[in-house]
Protein backbone atom coordinates (compact mmCIF):
# COMPACT_ATOMS: atom_id res chain seq x y z
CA UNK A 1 46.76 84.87 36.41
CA UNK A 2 48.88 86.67 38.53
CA UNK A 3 52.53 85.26 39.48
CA UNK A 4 54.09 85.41 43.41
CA UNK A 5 57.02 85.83 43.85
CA UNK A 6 57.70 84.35 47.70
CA UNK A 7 61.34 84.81 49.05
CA UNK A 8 63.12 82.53 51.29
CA UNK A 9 63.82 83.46 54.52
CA UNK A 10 67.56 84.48 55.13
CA UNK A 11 69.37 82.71 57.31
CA UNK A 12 71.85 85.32 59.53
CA UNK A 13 75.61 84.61 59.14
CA UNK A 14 77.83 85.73 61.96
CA UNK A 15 81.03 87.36 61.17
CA UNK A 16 84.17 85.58 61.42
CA UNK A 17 86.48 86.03 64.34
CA UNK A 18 88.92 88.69 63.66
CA UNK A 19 92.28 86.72 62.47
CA UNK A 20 94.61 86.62 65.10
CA UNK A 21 91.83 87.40 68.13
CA UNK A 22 91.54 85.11 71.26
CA UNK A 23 88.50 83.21 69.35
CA UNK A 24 90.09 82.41 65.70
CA UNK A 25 92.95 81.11 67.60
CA UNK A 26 90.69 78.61 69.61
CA UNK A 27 88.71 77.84 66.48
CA UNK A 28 91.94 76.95 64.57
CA UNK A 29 93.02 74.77 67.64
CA UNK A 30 90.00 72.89 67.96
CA UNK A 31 90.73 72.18 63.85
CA UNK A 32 93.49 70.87 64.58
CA UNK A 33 92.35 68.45 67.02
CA UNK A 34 93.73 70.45 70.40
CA UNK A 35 92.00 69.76 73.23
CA UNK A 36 90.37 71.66 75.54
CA UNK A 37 93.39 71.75 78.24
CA UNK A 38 95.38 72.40 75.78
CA UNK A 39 93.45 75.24 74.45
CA UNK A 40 93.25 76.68 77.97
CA UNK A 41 97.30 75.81 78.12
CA UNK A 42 97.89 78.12 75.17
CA UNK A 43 95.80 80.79 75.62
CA UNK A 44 97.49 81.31 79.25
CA UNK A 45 100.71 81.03 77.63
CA UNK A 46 99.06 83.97 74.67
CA UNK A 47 98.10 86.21 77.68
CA UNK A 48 101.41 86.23 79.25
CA UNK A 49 103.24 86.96 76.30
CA UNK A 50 100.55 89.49 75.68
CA UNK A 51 101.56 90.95 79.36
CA UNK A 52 105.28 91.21 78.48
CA UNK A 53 105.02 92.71 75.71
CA UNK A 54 102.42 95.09 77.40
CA UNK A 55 104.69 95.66 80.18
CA UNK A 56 108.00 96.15 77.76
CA UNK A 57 106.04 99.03 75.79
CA UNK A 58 105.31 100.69 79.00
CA UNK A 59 108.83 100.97 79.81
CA UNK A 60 109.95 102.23 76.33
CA UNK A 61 107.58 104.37 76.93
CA UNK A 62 108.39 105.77 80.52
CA UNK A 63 112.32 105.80 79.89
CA UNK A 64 111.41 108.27 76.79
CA UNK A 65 109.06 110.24 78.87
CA UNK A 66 111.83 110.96 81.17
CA UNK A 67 114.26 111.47 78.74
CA UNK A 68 111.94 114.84 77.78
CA UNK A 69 113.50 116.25 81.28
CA UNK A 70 110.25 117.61 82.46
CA UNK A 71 110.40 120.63 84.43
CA UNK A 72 107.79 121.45 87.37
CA UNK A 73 107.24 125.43 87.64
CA UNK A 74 106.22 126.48 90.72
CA UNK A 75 103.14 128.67 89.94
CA UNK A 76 102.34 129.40 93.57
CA UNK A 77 103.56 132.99 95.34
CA UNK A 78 103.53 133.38 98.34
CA UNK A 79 102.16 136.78 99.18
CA UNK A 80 102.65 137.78 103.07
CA UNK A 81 103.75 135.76 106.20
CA UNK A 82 107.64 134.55 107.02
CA UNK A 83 107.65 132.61 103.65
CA UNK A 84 106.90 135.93 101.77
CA UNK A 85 108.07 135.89 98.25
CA UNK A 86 108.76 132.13 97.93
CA UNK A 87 107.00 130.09 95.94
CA UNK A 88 105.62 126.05 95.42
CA UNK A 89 104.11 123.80 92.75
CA UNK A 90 100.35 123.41 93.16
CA UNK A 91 98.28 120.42 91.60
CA UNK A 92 98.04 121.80 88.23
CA UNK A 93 101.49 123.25 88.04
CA UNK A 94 102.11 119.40 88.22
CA UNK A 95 99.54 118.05 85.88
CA UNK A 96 100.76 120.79 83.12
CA UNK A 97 104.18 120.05 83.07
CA UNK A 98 103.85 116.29 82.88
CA UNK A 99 100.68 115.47 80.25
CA UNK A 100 102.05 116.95 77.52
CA UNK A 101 104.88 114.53 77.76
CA UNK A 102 103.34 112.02 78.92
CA UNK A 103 100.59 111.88 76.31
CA UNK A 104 103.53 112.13 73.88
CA UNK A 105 104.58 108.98 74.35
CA UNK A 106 100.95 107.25 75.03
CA UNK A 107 100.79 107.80 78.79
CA UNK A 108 98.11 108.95 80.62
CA UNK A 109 97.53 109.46 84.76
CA UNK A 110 94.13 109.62 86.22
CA UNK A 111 93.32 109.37 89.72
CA UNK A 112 90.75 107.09 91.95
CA UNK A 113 89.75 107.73 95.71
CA UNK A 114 90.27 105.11 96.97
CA UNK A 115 89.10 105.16 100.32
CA UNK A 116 86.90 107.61 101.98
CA UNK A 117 86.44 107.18 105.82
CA UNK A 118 85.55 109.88 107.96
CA UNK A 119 89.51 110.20 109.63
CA UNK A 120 91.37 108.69 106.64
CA UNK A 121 91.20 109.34 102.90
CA UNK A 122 93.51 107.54 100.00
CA UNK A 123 94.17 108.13 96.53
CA UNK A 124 95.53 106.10 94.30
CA UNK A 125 97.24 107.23 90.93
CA UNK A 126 97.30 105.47 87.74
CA UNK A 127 99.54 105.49 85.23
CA UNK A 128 98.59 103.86 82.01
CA UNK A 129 100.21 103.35 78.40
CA UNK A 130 98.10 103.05 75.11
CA UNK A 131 99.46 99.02 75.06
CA UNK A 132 97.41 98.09 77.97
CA UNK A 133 99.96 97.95 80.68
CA UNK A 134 99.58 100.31 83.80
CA UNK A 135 100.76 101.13 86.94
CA UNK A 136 99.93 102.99 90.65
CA UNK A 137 101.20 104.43 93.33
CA UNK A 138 98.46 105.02 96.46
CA UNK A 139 99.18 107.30 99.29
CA UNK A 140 96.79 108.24 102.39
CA UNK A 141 96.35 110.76 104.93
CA UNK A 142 93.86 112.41 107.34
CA UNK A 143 91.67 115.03 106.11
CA UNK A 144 93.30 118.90 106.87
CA UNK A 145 91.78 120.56 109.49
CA UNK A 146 94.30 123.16 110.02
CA UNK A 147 93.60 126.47 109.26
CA UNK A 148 90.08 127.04 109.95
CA UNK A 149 88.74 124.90 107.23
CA UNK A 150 85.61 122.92 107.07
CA UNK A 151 84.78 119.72 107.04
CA UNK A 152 84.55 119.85 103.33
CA UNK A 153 87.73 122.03 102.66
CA UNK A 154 89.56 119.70 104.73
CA UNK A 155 88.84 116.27 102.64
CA UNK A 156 90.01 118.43 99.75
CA UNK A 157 92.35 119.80 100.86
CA UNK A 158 93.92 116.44 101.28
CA UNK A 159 92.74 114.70 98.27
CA UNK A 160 94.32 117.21 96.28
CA UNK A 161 97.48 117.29 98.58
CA UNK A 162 97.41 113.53 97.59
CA UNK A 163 97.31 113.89 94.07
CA UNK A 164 99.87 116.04 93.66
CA UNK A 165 102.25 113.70 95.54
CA UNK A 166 100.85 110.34 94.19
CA UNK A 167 101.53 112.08 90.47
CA UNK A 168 104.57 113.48 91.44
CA UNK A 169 105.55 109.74 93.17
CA UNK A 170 104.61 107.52 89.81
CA UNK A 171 106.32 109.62 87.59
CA UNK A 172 109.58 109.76 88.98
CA UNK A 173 109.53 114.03 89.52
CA UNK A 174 109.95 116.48 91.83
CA UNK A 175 110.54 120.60 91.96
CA UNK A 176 113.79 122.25 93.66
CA UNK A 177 113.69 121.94 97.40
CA UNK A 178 110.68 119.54 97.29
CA UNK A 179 111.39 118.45 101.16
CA UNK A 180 110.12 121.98 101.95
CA UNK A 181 108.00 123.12 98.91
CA UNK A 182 107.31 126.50 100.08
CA UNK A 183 106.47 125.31 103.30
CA UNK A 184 108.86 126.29 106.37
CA UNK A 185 112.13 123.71 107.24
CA UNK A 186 110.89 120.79 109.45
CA UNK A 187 112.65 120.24 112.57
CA UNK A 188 114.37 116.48 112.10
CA UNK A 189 113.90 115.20 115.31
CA UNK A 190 110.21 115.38 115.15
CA UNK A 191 110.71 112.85 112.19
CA UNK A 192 113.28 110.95 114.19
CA UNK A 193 111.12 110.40 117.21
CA UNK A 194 107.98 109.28 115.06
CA UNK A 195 109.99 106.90 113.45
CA UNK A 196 111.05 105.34 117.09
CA UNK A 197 107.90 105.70 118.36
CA UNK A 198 106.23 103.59 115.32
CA UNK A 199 109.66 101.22 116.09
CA UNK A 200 108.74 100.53 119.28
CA UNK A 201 104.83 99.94 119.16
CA UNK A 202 103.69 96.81 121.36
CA UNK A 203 100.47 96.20 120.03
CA UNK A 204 99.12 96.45 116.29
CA UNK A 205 96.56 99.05 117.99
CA UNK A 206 99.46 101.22 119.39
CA UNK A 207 101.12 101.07 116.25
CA UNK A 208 97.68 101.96 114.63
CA UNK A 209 97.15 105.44 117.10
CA UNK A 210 100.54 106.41 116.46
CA UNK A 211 100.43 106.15 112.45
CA UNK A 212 97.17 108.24 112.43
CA UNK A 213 98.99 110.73 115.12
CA UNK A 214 101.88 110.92 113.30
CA UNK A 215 100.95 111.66 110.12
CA UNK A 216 98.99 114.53 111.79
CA UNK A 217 102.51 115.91 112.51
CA UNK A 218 104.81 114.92 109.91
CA UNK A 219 102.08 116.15 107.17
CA UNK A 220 102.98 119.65 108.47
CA UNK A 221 106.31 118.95 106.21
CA UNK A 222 104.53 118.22 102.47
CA UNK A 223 107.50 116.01 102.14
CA UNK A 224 107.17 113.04 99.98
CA UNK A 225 110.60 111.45 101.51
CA UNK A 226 109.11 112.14 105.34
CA UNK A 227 105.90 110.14 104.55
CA UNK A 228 107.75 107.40 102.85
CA UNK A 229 110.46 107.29 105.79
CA UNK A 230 107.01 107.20 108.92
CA UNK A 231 105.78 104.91 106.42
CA UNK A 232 108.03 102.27 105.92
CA UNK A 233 108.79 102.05 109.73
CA UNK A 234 104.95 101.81 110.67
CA UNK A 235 105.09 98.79 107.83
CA UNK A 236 108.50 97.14 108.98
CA UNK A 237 106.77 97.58 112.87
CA UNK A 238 103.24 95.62 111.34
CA UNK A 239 105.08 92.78 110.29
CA UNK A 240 107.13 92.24 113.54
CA UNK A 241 103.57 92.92 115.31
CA UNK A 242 101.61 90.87 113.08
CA UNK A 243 104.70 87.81 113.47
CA UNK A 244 104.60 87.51 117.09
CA UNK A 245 100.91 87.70 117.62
């Protein structure tokens, strides 16, 4: 006579929610006899604490990161022509002289494209801290024909162009004479009368032919403070636009 031994079938046991995690939390409330509103009421209240805190961290963060007094070298020579023996920060001039210290104090950058059209690009730079808060700065331009390029060097020419300036931007550096950055002196008036003509637009669609125009021009300069100046008049000129339509 032989003996069986049959085994009962286990039944699977989930783990319990990690103490402290979104789901214990609304386990323990429903315990307690919370209600679903209320639930919902909390956990809105939990994420927005979660968000300041996030957001607090960053800036610890950040103000130490510039407290390391990060120093852009400009790698760059230039080799013949009238700017002979000057020199400029390229991209990753840039990119090794801030992620050392930024990953020192859980930072990180990264970049997106942000939008590709065939007489426009945008990039848009991320800056992130290990506690889950980040922030971005986008800039955009048209691709760089000048200088016999194709149509391929042209979009990267710009995309890296915009890289270097949306890194540069979030972070809060720049190099010794960054207006010119190894790139001749920009007469001011050509700034000056960009600026009135993006003032004095009369339709959204002028205003739209004279911000594509005139960052044609004023991206001769590589200046960060000449795109935010066009910029910020073509914006103030939307509004007013945009308000008496």
């Amino acid at each position: 006579m032989s003996t069986e031994i049959i085994e009962a079938p286990q039944t699977a046991v989930s783990a319990p929610a990690p103490a402290g995690s979104p789901m214990a939390m609304a386990i323990a409330a429903l315990q307690s006899g919370m209600s679903p509103e209320q639930i919902s009421a909390m956990m809105d209240l939990q994420d927005r604490y979660n968000a300041t805190q996030a957001k607090k961290a960053y800036d610890e963060a950040f103000a130490a990161f510039k407290a390391e007094s990060v120093r852009i070298i400009k790698g760059r020579d230039v080799k013949d022509g009238p700017l002979k023996g000057k020199s400029y920060a390229e991209l990753h001039d840039v990119v090794n002289a801030v992620t050392p210290a930024l990953s020192k104090h859980g930072l990180s950058s990264s970049w997106k494209l942000t939008k590709d059209e065939k007489d426009w690009m945008e990039v848009t730079c991320y800056l992130r801290h290990v506690g889950g808060h980040e922030e971005s700065v986008s800039m955009g331009g048209p691709p760089d024909a000048g200088g016999a390029k194709n149509a391929i060097q042209a979009r990267a020419s710009t995309k890296t162009y915009l890289e270097r300036y949306t890194l540069k931007a979030i972070t809060g550096l720049s190099e010794q004479n960054d207006d010119t950055d190894g790139r001749p002196a920009f007469d001011q008036d050509i700034v000056d009368d960009w600026v009135a003509a993006a003032e004095s637009a009369a339709t959204l669609e002028e205003l739209d032919q004279t911000w594509k125009d005139g960052l044609k021009e004023l991206g001769k300069t590589d200046s960060l403070q000449v795109y935010e100046r066009f910029k910020a008049a073509v914006s103030t000129a939307k509004k007013r636009l945009e308000t008496n339509k």
